[in-house]
C-alpha atoms as a PDB file:
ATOM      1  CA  UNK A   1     145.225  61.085 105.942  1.00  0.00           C
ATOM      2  CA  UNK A   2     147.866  57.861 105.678  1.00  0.00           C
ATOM      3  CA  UNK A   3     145.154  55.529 106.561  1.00  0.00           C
ATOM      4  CA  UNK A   4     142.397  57.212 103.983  1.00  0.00           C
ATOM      5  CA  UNK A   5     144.892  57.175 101.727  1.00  0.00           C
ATOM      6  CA  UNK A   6     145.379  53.304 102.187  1.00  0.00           C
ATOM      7  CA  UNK A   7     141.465  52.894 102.045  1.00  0.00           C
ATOM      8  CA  UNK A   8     141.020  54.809  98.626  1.00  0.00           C
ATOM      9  CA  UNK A   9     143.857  52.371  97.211  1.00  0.00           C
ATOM     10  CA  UNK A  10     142.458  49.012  98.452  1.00  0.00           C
ATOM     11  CA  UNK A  11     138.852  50.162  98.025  1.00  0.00           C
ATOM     12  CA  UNK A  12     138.458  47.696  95.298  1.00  0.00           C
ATOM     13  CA  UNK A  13     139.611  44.557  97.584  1.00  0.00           C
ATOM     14  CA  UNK A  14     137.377  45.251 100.027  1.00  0.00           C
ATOM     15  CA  UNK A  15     133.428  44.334 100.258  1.00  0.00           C
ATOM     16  CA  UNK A  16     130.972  46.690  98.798  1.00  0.00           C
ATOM     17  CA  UNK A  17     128.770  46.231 101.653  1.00  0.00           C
ATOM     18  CA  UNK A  18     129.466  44.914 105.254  1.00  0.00           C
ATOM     19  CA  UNK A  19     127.642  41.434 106.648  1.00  0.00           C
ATOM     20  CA  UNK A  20     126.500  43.632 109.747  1.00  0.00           C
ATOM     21  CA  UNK A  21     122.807  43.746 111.187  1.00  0.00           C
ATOM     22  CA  UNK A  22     121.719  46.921 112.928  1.00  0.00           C
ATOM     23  CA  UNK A  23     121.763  45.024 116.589  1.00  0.00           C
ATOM     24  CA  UNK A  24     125.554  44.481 115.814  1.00  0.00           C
ATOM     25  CA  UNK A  25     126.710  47.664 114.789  1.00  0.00           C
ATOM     26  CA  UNK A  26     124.997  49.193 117.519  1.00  0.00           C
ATOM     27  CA  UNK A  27     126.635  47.156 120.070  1.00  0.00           C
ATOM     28  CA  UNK A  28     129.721  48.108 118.139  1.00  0.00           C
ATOM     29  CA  UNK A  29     128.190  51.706 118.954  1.00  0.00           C
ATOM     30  CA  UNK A  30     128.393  50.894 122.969  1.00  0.00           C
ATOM     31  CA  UNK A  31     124.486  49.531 122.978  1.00  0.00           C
ATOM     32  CA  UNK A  32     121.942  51.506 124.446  1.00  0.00           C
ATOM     33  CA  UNK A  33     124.986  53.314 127.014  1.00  0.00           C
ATOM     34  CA  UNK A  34     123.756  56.635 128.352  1.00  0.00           C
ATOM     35  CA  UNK A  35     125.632  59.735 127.454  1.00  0.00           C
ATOM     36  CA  UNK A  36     129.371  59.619 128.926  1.00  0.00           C
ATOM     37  CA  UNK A  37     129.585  62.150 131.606  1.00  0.00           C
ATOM     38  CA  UNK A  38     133.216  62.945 130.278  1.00  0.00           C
ATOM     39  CA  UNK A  39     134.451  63.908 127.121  1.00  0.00           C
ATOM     40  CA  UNK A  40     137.245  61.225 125.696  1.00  0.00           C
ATOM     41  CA  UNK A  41     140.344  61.607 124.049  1.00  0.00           C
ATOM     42  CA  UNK A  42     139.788  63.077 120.738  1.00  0.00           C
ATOM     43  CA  UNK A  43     142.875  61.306 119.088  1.00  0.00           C
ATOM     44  CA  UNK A  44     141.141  58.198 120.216  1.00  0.00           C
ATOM     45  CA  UNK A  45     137.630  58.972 119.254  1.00  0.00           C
ATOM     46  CA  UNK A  46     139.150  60.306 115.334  1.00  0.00           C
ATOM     47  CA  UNK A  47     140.612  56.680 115.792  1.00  0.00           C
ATOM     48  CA  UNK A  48     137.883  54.666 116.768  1.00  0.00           C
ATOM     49  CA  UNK A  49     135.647  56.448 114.308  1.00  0.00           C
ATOM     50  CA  UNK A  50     137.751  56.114 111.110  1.00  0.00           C
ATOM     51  CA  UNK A  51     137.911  52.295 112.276  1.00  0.00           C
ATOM     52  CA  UNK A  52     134.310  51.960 112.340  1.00  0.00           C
ATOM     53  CA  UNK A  53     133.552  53.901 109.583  1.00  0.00           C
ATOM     54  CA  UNK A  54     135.947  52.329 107.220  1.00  0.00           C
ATOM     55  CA  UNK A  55     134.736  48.745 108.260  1.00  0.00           C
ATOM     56  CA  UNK A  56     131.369  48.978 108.975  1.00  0.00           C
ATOM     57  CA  UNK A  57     130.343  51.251 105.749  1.00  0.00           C
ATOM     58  CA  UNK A  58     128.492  50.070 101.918  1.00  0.00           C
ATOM     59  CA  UNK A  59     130.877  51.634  99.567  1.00  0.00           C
ATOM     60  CA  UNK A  60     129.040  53.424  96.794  1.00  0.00           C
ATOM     61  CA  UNK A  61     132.331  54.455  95.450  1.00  0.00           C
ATOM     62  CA  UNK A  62     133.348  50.923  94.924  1.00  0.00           C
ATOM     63  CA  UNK A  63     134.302  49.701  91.798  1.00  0.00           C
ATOM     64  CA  UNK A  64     131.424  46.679  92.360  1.00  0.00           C
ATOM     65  CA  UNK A  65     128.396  49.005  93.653  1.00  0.00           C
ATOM     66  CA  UNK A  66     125.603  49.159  91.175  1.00  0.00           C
ATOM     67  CA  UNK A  67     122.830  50.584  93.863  1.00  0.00           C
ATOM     68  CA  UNK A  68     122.384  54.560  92.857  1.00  0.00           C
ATOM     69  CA  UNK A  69     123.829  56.890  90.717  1.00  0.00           C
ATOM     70  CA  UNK A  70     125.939  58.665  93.493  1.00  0.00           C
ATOM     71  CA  UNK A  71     129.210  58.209  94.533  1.00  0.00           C
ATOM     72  CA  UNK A  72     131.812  58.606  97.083  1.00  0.00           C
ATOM     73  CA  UNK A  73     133.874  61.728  96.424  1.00  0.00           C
ATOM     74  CA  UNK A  74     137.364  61.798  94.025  1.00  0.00           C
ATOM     75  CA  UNK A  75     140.178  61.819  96.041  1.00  0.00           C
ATOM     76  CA  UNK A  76     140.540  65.388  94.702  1.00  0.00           C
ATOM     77  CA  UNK A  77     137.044  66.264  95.555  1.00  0.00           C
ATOM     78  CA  UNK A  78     137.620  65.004  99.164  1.00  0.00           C
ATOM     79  CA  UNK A  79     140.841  67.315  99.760  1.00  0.00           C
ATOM     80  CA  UNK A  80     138.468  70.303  98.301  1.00  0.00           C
ATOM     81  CA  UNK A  81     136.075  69.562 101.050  1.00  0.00           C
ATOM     82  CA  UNK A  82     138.007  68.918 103.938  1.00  0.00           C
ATOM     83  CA  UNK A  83     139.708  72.434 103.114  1.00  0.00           C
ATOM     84  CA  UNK A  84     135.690  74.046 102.987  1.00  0.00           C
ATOM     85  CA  UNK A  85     135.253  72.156 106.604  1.00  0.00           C
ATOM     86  CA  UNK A  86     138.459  73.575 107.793  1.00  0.00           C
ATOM     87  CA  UNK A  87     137.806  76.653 106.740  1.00  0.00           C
ATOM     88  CA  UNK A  88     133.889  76.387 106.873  1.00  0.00           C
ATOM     89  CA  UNK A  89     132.656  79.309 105.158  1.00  0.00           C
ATOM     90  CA  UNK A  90     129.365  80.825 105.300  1.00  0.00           C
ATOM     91  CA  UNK A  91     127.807  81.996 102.517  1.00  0.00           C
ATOM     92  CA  UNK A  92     124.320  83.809 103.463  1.00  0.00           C
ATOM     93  CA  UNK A  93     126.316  87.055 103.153  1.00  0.00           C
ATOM     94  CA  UNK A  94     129.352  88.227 100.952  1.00  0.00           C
ATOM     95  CA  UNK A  95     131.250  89.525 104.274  1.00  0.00           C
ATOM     96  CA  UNK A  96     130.864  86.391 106.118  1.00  0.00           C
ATOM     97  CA  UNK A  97     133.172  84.561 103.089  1.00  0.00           C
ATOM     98  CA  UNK A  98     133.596  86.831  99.952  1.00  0.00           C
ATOM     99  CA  UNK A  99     136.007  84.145  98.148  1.00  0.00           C
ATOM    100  CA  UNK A 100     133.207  80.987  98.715  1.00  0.00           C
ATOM    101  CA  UNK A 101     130.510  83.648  97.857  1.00  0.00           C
ATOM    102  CA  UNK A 102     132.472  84.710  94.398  1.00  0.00           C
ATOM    103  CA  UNK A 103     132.988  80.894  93.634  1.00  0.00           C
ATOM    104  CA  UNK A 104     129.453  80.275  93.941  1.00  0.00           C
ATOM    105  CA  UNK A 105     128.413  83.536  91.898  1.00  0.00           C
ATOM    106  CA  UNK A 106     131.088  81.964  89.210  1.00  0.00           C
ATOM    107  CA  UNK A 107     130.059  78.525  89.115  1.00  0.00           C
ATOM    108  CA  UNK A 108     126.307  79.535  88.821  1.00  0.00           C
ATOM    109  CA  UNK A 109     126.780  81.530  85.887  1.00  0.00           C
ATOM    110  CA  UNK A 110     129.067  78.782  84.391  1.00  0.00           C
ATOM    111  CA  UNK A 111     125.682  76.363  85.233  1.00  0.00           C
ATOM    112  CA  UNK A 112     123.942  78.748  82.866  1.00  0.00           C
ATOM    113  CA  UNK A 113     126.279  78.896  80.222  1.00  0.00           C
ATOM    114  CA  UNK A 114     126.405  74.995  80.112  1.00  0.00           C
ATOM    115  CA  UNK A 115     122.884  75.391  80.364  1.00  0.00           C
ATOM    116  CA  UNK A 116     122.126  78.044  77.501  1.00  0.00           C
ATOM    117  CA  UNK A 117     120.896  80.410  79.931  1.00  0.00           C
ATOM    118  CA  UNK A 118     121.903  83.997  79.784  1.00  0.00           C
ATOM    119  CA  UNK A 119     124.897  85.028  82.013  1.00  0.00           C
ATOM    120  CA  UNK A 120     123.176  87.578  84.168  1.00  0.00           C
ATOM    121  CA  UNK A 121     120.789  85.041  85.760  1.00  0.00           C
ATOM    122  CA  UNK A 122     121.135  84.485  89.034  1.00  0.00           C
ATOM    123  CA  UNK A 123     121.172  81.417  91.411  1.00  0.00           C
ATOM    124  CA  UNK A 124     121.833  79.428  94.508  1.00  0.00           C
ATOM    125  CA  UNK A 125     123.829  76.285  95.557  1.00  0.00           C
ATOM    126  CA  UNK A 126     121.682  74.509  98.457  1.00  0.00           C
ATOM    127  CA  UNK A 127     122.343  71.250 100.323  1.00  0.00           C
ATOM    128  CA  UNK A 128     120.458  69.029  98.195  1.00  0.00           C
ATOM    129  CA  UNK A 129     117.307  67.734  96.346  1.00  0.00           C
ATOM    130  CA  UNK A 130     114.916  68.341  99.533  1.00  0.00           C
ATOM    131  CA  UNK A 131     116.330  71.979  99.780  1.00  0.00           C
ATOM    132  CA  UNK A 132     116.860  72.785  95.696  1.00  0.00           C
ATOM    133  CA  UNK A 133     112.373  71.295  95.671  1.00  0.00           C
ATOM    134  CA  UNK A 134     111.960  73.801  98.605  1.00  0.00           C
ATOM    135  CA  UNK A 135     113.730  77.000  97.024  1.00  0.00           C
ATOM    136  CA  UNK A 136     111.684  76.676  93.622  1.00  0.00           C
ATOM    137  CA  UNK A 137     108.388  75.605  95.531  1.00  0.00           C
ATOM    138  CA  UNK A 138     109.286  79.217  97.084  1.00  0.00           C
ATOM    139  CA  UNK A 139     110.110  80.990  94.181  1.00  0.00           C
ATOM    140  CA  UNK A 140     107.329  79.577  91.814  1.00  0.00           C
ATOM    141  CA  UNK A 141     104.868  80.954  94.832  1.00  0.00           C
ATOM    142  CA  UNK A 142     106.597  83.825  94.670  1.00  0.00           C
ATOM    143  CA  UNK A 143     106.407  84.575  91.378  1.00  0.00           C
ATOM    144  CA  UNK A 144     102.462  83.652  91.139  1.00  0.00           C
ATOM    145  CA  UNK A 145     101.345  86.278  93.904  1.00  0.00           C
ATOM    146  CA  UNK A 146     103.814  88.987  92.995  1.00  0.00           C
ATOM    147  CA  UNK A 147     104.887  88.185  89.355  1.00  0.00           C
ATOM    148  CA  UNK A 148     108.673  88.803  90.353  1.00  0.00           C
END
């Protein structure tokens, strides 16, 4: 946490982008190794990993990054989701996680308020554009052979 901490306050200082070409990072990587017949150290691999992945990353939360619209996570945001992973919910039934089921019920119908739609319409979070394309490729055939 200390040392994402320290990268989220010198984020500006550093390079948007690293110098690296894909053969170097992948030497970085351990090259074309074969899978290690032993598990390592997992306080070494977190180690190893943050290391990498703090110095061998573009930042599209820096301050300098003009590439896409997205960006890296508020500090805030980044606490909320490491709480989700810890507690890594699963939402494809109420009893699996009723409070991360409720929360996305709430913040749907808070989507259709913003949006002007009536509060009784319903809704899904999904992972992303691919998924949210798939859903209403679904329902839209859905809705064509059965009118629902």
């Amino acid at each position: 946490m200390d040392q994402l901490a320290d990268f989220l306050a010198t984020l500006r200082d550093r390079p948007v982008a690293p110098a690296d070409t894909p053969s170097e990072l992948r030497m970085l990587l351990g090259g074309n190794r074969m899978l290690p017949a032993e598990g390592a150290d997992p306080a070494t691999v977190l180690a190893e990993a943050t290391r990498l992945v703090l110095e061998h990353s573009t930042f599209n939360g820096h301050p300098r990054f003009f590439g896409y619209i997205t960006s890296s996570a508020a500090p805030l945001g980044a606490l909320a989701d490491l709480l989700a992973s810890t507690v890594n919910p699963n939402v494809d039934a109420w009893a699996l996680s009723p409070v991360a089921t409720e929360i996305e019920r709430q913040t749907i119908r808070w989507i259709a308020e913003l949006l002007g739609f009536p509060g009784e319409c319903g809704g899904l979070l999904v992972s992303g554009g691919n998924m949210a394309n798939t859903v209403c490729a679904f329902e839209a055939l859905e809705f064509k052979c059965h009118g629902t």
